[in-house]
Protein backbone atom coordinates (compact mmCIF):
# COMPACT_ATOMS: atom_id res chain seq x y z
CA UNK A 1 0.00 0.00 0.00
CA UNK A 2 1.98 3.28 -0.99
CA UNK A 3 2.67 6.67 0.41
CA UNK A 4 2.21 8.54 -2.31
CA UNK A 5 4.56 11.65 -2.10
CA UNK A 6 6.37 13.11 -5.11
CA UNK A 7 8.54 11.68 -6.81
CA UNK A 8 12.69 13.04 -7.14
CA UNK A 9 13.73 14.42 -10.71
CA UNK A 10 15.65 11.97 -12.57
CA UNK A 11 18.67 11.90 -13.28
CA UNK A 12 21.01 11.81 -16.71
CA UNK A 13 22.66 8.92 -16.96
CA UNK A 14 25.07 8.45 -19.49
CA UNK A 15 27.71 10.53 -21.95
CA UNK A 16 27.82 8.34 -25.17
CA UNK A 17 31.21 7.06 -26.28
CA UNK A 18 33.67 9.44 -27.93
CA UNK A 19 35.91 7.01 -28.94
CA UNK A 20 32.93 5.23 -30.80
CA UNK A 21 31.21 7.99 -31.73
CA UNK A 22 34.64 9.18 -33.47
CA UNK A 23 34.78 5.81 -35.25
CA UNK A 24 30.76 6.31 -36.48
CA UNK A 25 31.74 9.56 -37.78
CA UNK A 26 34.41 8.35 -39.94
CA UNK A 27 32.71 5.40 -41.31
CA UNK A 28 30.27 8.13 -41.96
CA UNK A 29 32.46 10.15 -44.14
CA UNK A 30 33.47 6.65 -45.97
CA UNK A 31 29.74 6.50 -46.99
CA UNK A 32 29.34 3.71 -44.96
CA UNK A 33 26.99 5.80 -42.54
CA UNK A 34 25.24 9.14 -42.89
CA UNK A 35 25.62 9.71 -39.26
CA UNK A 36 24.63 13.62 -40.12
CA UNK A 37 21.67 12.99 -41.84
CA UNK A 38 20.19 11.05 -38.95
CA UNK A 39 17.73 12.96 -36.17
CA UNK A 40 18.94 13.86 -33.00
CA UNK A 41 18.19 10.76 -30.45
CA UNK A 42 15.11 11.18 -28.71
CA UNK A 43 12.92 9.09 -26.04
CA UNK A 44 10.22 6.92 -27.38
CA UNK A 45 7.43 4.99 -27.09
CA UNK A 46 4.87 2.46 -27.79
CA UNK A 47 1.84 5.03 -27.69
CA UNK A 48 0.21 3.99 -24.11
CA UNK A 49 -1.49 6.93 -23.22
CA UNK A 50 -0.73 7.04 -19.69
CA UNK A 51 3.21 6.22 -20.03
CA UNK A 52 4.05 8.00 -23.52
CA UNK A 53 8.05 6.90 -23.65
CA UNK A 54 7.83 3.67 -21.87
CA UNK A 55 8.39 0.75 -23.98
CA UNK A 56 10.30 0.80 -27.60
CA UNK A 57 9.16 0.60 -30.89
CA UNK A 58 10.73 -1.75 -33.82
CA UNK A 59 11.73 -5.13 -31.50
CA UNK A 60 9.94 -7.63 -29.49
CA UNK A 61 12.09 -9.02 -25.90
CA UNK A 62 12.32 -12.72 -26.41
CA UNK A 63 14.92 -12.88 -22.86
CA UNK A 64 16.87 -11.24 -20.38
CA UNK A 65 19.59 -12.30 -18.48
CA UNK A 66 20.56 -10.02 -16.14
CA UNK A 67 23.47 -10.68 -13.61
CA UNK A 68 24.26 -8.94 -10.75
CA UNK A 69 27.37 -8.30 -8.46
CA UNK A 70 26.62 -7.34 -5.41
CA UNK A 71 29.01 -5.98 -2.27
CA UNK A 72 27.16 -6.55 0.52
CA UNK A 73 26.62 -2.89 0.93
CA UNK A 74 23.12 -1.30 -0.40
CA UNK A 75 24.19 2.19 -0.04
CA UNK A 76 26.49 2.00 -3.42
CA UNK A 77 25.88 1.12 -7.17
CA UNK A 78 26.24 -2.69 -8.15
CA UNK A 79 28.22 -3.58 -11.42
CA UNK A 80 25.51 -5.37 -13.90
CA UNK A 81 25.40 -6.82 -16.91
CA UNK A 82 22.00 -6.84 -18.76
CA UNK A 83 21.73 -9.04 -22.07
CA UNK A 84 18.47 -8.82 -24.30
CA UNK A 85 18.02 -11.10 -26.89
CA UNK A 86 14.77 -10.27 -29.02
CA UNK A 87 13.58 -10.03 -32.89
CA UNK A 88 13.19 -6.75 -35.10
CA UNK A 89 9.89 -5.75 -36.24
CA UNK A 90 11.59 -2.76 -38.07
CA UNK A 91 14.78 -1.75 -39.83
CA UNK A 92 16.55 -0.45 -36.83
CA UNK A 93 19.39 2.35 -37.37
CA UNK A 94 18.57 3.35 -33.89
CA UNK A 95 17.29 1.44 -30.83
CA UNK A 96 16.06 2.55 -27.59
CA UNK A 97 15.79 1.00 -24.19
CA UNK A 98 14.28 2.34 -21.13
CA UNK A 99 17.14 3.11 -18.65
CA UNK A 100 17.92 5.37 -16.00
CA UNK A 101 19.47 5.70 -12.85
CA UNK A 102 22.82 4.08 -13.41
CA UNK A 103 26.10 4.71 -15.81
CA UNK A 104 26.79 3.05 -18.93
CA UNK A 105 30.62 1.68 -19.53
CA UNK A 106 29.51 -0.57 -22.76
CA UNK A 107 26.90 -1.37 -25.63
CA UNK A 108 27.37 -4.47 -28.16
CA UNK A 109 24.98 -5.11 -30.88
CA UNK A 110 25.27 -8.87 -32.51
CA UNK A 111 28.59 -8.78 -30.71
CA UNK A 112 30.05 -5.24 -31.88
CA UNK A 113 30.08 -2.24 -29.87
CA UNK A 114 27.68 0.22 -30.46
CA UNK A 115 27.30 3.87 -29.89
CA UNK A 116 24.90 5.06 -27.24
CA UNK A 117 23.78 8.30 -25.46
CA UNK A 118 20.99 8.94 -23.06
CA UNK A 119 18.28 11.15 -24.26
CA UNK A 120 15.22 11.60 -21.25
CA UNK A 121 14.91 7.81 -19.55
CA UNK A 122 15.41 6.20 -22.70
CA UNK A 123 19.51 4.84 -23.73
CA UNK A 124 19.93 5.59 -27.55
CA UNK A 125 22.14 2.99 -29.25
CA UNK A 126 23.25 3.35 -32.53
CA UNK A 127 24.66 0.00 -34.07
CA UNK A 128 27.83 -0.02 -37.08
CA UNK A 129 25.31 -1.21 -38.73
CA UNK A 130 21.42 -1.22 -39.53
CA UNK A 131 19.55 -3.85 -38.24
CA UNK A 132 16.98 -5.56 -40.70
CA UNK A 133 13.23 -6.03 -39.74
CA UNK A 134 12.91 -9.70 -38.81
CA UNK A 135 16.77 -10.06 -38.11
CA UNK A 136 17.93 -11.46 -34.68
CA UNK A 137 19.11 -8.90 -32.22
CA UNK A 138 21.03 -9.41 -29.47
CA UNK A 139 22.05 -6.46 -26.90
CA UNK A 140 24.48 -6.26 -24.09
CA UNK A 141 24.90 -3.49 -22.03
CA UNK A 142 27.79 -3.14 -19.46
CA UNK A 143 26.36 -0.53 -16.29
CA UNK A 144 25.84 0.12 -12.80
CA UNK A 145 22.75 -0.82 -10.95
CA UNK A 146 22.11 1.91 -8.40
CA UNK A 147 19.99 1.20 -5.12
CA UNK A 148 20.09 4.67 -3.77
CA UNK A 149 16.98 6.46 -4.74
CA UNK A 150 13.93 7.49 -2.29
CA UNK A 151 11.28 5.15 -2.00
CA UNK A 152 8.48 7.15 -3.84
CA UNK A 153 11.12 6.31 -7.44
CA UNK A 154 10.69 2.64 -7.28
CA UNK A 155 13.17 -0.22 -8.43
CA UNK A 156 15.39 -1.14 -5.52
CA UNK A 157 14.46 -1.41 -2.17
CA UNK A 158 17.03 -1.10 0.67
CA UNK A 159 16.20 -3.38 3.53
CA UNK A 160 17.89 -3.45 6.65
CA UNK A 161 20.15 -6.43 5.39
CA UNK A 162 19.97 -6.06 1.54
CA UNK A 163 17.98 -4.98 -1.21
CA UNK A 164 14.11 -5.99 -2.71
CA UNK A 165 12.42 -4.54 -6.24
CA UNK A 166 9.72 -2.87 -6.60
CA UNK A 167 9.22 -1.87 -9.81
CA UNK A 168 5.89 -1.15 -10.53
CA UNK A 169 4.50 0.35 -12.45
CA UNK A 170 7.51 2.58 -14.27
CA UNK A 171 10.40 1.86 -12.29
CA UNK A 172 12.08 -1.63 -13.60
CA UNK A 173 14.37 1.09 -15.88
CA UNK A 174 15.78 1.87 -12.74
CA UNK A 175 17.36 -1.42 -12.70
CA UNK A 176 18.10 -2.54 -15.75
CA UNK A 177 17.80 -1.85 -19.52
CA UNK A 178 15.14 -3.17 -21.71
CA UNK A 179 11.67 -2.81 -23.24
CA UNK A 180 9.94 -1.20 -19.73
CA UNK A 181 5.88 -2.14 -20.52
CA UNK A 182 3.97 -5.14 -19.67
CA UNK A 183 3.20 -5.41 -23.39
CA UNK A 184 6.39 -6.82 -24.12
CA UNK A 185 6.77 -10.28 -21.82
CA UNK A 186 10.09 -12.00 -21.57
CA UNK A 187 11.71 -15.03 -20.00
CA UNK A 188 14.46 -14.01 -17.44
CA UNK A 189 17.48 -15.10 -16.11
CA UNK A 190 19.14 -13.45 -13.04
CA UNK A 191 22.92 -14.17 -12.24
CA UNK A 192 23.16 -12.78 -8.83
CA UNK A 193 26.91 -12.70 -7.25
CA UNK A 194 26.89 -11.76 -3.44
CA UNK A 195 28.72 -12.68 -0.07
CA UNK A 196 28.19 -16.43 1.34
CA UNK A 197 27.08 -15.40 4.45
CA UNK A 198 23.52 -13.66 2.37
CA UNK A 199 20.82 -15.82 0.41
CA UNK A 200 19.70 -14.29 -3.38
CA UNK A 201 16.22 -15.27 -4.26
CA UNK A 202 14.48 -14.25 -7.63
CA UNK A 203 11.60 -15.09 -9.71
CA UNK A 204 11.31 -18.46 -10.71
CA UNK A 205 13.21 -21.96 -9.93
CA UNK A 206 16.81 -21.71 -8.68
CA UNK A 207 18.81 -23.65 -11.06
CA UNK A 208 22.51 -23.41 -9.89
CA UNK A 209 24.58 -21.90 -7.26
CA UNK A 210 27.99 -21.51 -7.24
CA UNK A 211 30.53 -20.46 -4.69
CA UNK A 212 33.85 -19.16 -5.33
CA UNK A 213 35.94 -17.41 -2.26
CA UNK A 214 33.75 -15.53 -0.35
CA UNK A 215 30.93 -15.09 -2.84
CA UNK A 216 27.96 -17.40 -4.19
CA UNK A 217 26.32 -17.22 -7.40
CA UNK A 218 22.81 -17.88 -7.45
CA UNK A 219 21.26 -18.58 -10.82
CA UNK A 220 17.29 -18.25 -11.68
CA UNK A 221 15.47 -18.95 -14.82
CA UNK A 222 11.59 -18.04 -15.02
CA UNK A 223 10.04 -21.25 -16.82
CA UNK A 224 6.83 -18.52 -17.99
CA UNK A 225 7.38 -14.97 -19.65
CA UNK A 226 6.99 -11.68 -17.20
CA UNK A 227 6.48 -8.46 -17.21
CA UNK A 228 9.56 -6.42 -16.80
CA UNK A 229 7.42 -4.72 -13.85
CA UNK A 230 6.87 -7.92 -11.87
CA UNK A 231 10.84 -8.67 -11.42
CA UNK A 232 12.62 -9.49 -8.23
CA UNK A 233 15.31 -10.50 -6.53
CA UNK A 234 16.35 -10.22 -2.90
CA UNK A 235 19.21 -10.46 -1.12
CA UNK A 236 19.82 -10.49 2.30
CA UNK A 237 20.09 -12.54 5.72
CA UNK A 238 17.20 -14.42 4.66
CA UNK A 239 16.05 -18.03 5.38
CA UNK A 240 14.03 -19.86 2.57
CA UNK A 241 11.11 -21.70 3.93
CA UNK A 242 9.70 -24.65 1.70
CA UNK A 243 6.66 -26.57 1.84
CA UNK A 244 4.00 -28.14 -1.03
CA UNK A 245 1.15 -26.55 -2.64
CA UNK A 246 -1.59 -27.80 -4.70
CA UNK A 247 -0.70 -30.63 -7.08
CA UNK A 248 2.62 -30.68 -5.50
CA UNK A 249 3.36 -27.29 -6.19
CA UNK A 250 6.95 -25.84 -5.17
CA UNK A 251 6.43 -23.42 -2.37
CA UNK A 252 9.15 -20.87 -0.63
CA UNK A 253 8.81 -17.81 1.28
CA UNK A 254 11.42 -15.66 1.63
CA UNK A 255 11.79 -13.72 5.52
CA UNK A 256 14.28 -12.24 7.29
CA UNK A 257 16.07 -15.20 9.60
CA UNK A 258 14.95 -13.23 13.11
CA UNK A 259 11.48 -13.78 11.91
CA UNK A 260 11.34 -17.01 10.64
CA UNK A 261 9.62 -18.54 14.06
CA UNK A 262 7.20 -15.80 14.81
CA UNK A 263 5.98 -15.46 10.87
CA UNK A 264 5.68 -19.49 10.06
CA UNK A 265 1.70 -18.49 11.60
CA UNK A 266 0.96 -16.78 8.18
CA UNK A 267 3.56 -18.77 5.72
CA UNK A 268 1.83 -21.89 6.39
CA UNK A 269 -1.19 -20.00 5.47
CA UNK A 270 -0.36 -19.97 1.81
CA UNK A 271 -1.11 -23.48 0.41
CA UNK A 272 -4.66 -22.86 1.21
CA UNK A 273 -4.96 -19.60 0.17
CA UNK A 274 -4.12 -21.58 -3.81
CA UNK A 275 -6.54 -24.11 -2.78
CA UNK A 276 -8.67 -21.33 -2.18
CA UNK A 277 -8.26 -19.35 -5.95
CA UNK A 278 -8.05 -22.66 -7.69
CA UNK A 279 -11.27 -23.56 -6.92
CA UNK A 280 -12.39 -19.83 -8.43
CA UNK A 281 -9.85 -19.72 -11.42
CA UNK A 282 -8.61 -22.85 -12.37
CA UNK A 283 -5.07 -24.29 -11.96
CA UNK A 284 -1.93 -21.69 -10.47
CA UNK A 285 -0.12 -20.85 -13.43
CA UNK A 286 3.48 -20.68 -12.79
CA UNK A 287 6.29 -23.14 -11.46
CA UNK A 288 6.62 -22.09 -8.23
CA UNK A 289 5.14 -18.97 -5.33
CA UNK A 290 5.62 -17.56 -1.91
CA UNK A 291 5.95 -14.41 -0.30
CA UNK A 292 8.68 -12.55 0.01
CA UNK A 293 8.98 -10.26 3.44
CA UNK A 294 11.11 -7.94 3.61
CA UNK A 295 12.47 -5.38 6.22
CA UNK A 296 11.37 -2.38 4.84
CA UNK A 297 9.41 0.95 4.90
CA UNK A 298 7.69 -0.02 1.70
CA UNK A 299 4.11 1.24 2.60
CA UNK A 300 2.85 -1.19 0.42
CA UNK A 301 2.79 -4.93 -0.88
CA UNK A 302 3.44 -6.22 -4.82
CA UNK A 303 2.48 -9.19 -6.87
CA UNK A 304 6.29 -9.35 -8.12
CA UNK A 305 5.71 -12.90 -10.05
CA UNK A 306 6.21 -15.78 -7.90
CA UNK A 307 7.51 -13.93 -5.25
CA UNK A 308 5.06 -11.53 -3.79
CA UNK A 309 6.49 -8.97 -1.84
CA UNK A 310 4.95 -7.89 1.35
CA UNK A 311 6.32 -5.28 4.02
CA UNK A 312 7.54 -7.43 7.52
CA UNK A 313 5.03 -4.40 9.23
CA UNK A 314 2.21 -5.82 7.92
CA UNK A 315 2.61 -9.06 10.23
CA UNK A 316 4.88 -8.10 12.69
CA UNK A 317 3.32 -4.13 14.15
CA UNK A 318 -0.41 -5.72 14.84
CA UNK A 319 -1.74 -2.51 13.10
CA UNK A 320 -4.19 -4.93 11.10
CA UNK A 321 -6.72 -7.06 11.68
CA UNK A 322 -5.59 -10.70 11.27
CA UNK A 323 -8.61 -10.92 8.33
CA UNK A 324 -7.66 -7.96 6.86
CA UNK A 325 -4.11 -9.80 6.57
CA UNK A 326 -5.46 -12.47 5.62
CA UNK A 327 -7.01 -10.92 2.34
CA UNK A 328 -4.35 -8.65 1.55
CA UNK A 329 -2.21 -12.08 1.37
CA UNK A 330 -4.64 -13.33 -1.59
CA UNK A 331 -4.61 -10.18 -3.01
CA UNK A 332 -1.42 -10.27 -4.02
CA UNK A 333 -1.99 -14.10 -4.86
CA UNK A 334 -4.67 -13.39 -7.03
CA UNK A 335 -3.02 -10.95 -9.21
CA UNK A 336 -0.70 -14.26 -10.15
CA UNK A 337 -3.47 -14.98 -12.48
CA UNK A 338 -4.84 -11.33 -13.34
CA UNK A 339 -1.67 -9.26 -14.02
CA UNK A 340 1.08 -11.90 -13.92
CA UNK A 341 -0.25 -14.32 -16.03
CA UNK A 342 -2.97 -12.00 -18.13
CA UNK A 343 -0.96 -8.98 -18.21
CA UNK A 344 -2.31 -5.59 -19.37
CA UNK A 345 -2.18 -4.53 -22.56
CA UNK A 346 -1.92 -0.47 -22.05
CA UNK A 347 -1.71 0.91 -18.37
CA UNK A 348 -5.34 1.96 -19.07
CA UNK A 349 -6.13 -1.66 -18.86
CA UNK A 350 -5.00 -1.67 -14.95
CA UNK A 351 -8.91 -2.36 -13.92
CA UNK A 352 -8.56 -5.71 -14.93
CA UNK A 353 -5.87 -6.09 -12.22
CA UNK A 354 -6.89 -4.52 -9.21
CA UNK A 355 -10.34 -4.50 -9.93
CA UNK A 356 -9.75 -8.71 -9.73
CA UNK A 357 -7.46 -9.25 -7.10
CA UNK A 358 -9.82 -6.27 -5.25
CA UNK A 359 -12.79 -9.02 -5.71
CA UNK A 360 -11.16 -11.83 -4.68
CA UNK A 361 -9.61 -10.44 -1.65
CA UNK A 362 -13.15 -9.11 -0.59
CA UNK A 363 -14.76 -12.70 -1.50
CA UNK A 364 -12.11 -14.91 0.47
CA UNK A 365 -12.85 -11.96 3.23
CA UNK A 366 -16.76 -12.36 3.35
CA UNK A 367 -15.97 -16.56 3.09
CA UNK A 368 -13.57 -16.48 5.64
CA UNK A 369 -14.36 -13.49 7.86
CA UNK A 370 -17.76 -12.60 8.09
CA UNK A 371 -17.03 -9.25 5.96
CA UNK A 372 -19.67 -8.62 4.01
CA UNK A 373 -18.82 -8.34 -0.09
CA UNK A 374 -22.17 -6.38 -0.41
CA UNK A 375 -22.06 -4.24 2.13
CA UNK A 376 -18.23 -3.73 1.14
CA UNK A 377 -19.90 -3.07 -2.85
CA UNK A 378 -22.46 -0.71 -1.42
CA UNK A 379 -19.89 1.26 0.09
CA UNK A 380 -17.86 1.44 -2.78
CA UNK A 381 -20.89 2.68 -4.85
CA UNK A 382 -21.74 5.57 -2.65
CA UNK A 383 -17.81 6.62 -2.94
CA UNK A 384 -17.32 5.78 -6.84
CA UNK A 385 -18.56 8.87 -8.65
CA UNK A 386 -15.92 10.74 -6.29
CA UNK A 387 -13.14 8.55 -7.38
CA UNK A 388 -13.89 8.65 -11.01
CA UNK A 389 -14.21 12.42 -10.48
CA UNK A 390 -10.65 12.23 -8.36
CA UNK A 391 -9.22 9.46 -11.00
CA UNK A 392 -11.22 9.39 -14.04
CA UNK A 393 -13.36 6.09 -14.79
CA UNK A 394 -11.95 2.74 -14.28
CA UNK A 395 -10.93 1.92 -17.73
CA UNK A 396 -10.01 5.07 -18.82
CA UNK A 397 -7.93 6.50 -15.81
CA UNK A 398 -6.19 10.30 -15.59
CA UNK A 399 -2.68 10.34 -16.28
CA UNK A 400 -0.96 9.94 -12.73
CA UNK A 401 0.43 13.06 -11.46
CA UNK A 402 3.83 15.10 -12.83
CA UNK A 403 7.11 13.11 -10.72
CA UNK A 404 4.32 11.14 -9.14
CA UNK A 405 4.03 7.81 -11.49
CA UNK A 406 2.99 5.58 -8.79
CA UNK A 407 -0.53 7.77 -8.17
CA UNK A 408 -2.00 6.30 -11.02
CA UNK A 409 -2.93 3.40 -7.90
CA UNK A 410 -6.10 5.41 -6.68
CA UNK A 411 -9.14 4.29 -5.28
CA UNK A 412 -10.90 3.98 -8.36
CA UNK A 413 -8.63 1.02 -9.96
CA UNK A 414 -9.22 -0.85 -6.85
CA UNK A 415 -12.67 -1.08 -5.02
CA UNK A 416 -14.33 1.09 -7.81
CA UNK A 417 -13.10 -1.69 -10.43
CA UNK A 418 -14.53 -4.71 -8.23
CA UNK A 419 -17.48 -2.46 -8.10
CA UNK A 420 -17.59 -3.23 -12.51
CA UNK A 421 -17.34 -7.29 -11.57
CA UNK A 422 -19.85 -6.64 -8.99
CA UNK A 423 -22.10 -4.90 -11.34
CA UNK A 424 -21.17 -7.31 -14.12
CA UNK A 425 -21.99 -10.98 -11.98
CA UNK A 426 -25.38 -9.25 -11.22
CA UNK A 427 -25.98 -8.89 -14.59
CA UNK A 428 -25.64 -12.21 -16.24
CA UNK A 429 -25.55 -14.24 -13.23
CA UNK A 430 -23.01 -16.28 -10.97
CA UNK A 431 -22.53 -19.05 -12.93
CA UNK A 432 -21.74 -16.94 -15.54
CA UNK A 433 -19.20 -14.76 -14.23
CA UNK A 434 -17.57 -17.77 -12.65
CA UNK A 435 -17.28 -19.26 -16.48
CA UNK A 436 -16.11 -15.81 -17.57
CA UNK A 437 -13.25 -15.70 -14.79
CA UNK A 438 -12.14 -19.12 -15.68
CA UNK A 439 -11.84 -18.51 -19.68
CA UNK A 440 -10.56 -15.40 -19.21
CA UNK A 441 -7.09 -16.45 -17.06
CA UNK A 442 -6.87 -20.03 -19.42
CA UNK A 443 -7.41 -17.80 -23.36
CA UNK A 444 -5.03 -15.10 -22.04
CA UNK A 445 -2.53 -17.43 -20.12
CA UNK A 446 0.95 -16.23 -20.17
CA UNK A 447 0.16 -12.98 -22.41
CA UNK A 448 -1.65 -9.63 -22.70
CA UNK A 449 -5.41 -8.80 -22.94
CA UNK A 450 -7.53 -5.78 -23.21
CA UNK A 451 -10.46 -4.45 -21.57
CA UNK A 452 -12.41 -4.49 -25.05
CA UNK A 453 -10.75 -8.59 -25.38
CA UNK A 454 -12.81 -8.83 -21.36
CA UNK A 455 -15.82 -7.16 -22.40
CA UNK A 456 -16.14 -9.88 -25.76
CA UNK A 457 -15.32 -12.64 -23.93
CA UNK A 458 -17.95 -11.28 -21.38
CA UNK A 459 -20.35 -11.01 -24.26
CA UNK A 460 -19.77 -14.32 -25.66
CA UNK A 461 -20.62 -15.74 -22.77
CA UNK A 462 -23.52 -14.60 -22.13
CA UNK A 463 -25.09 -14.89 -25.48
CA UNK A 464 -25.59 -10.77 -25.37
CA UNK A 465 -23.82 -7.77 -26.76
CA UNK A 466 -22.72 -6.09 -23.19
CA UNK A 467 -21.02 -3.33 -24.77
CA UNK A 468 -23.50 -1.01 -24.23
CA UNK A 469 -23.96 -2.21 -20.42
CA UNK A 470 -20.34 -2.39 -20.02
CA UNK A 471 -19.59 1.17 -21.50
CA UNK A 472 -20.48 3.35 -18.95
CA UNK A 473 -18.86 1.13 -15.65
CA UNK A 474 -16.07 1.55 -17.88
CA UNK A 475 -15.78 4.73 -19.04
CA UNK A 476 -18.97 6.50 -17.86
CA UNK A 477 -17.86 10.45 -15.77
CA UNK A 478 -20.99 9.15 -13.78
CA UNK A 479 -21.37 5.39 -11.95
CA UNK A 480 -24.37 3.47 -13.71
CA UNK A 481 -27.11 2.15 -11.62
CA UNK A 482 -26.34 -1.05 -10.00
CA UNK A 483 -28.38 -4.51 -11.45
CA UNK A 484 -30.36 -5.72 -8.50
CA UNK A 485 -29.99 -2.72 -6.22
CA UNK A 486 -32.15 0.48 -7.45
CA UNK A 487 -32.05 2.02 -4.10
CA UNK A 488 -28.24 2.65 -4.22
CA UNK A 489 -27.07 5.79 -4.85
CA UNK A 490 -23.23 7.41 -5.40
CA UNK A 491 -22.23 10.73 -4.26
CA UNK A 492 -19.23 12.24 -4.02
CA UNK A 493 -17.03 12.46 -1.20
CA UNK A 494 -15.49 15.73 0.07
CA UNK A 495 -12.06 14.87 -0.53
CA UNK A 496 -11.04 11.82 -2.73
CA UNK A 497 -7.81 10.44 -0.79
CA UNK A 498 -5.46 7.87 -3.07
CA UNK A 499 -4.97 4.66 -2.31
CA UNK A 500 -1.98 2.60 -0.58
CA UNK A 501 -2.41 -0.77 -2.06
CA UNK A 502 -0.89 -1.96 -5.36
């Protein structure tokens, strides 16, 4: 659940090569490249209307491996080592990735250096040569991985014994290089060098660890593509705690080793909270999940894939109610399905997260706790036409605020999107929605989807056209009235306050 605060002005990051740059010029003047001809590098973008220059144009990510190298202290810059191997969609004379934060030593493209500048949060590389559309492409970029930011920027985390991510929903460019938009799914592979005496986890299986001296090498390989949002790795004084899911399902949380005693109350909790969603949703879709607590003023918890990350607060202050726990817990499970697994297409499309794991953390609440889901949706109604006011409507949110990226999480994306399922199961019944639900996390499995790809599904199953039904929860200035409940009624709140959960 975030503070939302403002976020600090970013930085420059990198001075491109003279040397190379010297070299382009005079392959330039040998005809071999026009170098003066060519615009002056500038950020881009795929066109998502909330996030302008994240994302790249003209190459899809196929994998990442990123390795690490890290000290043992968080309060300086780790030496990194980011390769992206993806396919051209375009002839590519230029590239970009999103990356900032951190200082460049080295580009290669197909294994010869490259030029490269920064230009806004975007690195400019210019290959020797063009690359053709449908061509192979292969990027390696020698930097520094910096952890010392303030909380409100996002990407690294400093914990009292290490370092977390958190880079949702702009801030994995922080970290590393690539294609920054959860249009763009990749496998990943993280390479993670640190002292003996700490543990590395990271999404995914381990597959190899290495020592050498003083220092281990932990090696992770995601067996399912992710969002370059929904990375992690920690590393700390951590212990690992395994047990078995569902079906035999792999599962580890991650806690600091003080707390390993007085937190095995809520790990042990996990296996059935994915009873609990499989019997909703169908089958957990990824090779392995825990939760991942770190010591940390986060202010909030993340569905970082496979490896949720939670605050140690949360459990340890007795702020909460043990429901309320409870729920956020399969919040951050459910999102596994609807986020991780479905991603969104466009950061417009962020209803179809929140407003989910919202509505499954209120329904395991009213199952397990007495909390009523109605009363809960009644509430939200009388508050919603003040957060679309506040926010803009669910599926067509307000940008988030100048240096503040993060307040795109309001209210409205979160109990005024389960207030859309809520509307939408009273409209064409529970069996229905419960069919919906389960199609839409098995069509969409490991890719992206749209709110217009929700609303057709929707449609198809129910033998109806809901667009007109669906069009003004979705995008309506004004909350429609609710199916089944004529006396509610919305108004608007004095003073629409954002909210802390992601």
């Amino acid at each position: 659940m975030p503070l939302i605060t403002p976020r600090s002005t970013p930085r420059s990051l990198v001075r491109s090569s003279r040397r190379l740059r010297v070299a382009l010029l005079a392959a330039a003047s040998a005809g071999c490249l026009v170098a003066a001809a060519a615009p002056a590098p500038q950020p881009l973008g795929i066109g998502d209307p909330l996030f302008p220059h994240l994302g790249n144009p003209g190459y899809d990510v196929l994998a990442y491996d990123i390795a690490l190298t890290y000290q043992g202290d968080n309060t300086k810059p780790m030496d990194a080592l980011t390769k992206i191997d993806a396919r051209t969609t375009a002839r590519l004379e230029r590239l970009n990735l999103d990356f900032t934060h951190g200082t460049v030593r080295a580009v290669h493209v197909n294994g010869l250096p490259a030029a490269y500048e920064s230009s806004g949060e975007d690195l400019v590389v210019e290959p020797v040569q063009p690359v053709e559309a449908g061509a192979p492409l292969t990027v390696t970029v020698a930097h520094t991985s910096d952890p010392r930011a303030s909380r409100e920027a996002g990407g690294w985390v400093r914990t009292s014994d290490g370092l977390a991510m958190a880079n949702q929903a702009d801030a994995a460019h922080r970290v590393f290089p690539g294609n920054d938009h959860p249009a763009d799914k990749a496998y990943f592979t993280f390479r993670v060098t640190a002292p003996r005496d700490l543990t590395v986890v990271a999404n995914g299986r381990r597959v190899a660890q290495v020592e050498a001296g003083d220092a281990r090498t932990w090696l992770y390989r995601t067996a399912q593509p992710m969002a370059t949002e929904l990375a992690q790795v920690s590393i700390g004084r951590s212990a690992v705690v395994e047990r078995t899911g569902p079906r035999g399902l792999p599962v580890r949380d991650v806690v600091p080793e003080a707390d390993r005693e007085a937190l095995e109350p809520w790990l042990k909790r996990t296996p059935q909270h994915l009873e609990w969603m499989e019997r909703r949703v169908g089958a957990y879709p990824f090779e392995t999940y825990g939760v991942l607590v770190a010591d940390a003023d986060t202010g909030f918890a993340l569905e970082t894939q496979t490896l949720s990350l939670f605050e140690r607060a949360l459990f340890r202050d007795g702020d909460y109610p043990k429901w309320y726990v409870d729920a956020i817990m399969v919040h951050e499970l459910a999102h596994q399905w609807f986020g991780n697994s479905v991603s969104p297409r466009t950061w417009s499309d962020l209803w179809l997260n929140e407003g989910h794991a919202t509505w499954y953390e209120a329904l395991y609440a009213e199952e397990t706790a007495q909390q009523s889901l109605e009363e809960r949706m009644r509430n939200a109604y009388i508050a919603s036409d003040g957060w679309r006011a506040a926010g803009g409507p669910p599926a067509a949110p307000k940008p988030p605020a100048p240096g503040q990226k993060i307040s795109l999480f309001r209210p409205v994306v979160y109990d005024g999107s389960a207030l859309i399922l809520y509307a939408l199961r009273q409209e064409i019944g529970k069996e229905a929605f419960e069919l919906l639900e389960r199609r839409w996390v098995t069509e969409h499995a490991h890719g992206t989807a749209s709110t217009a790809d929700f609303v057709r599904l929707a449609s198809d199953i129910a033998g109806r056209d809901l667009s007109a039904f669906m069009q003004g929860w979705l995008y309506g200035e004004k909350t429609p009235a609710m199916p089944g409940h004529p006396d509610w009624r919305s108004k608007a709140p004095a003073e629409a306050q954002p909210s802390q959960k992601r």
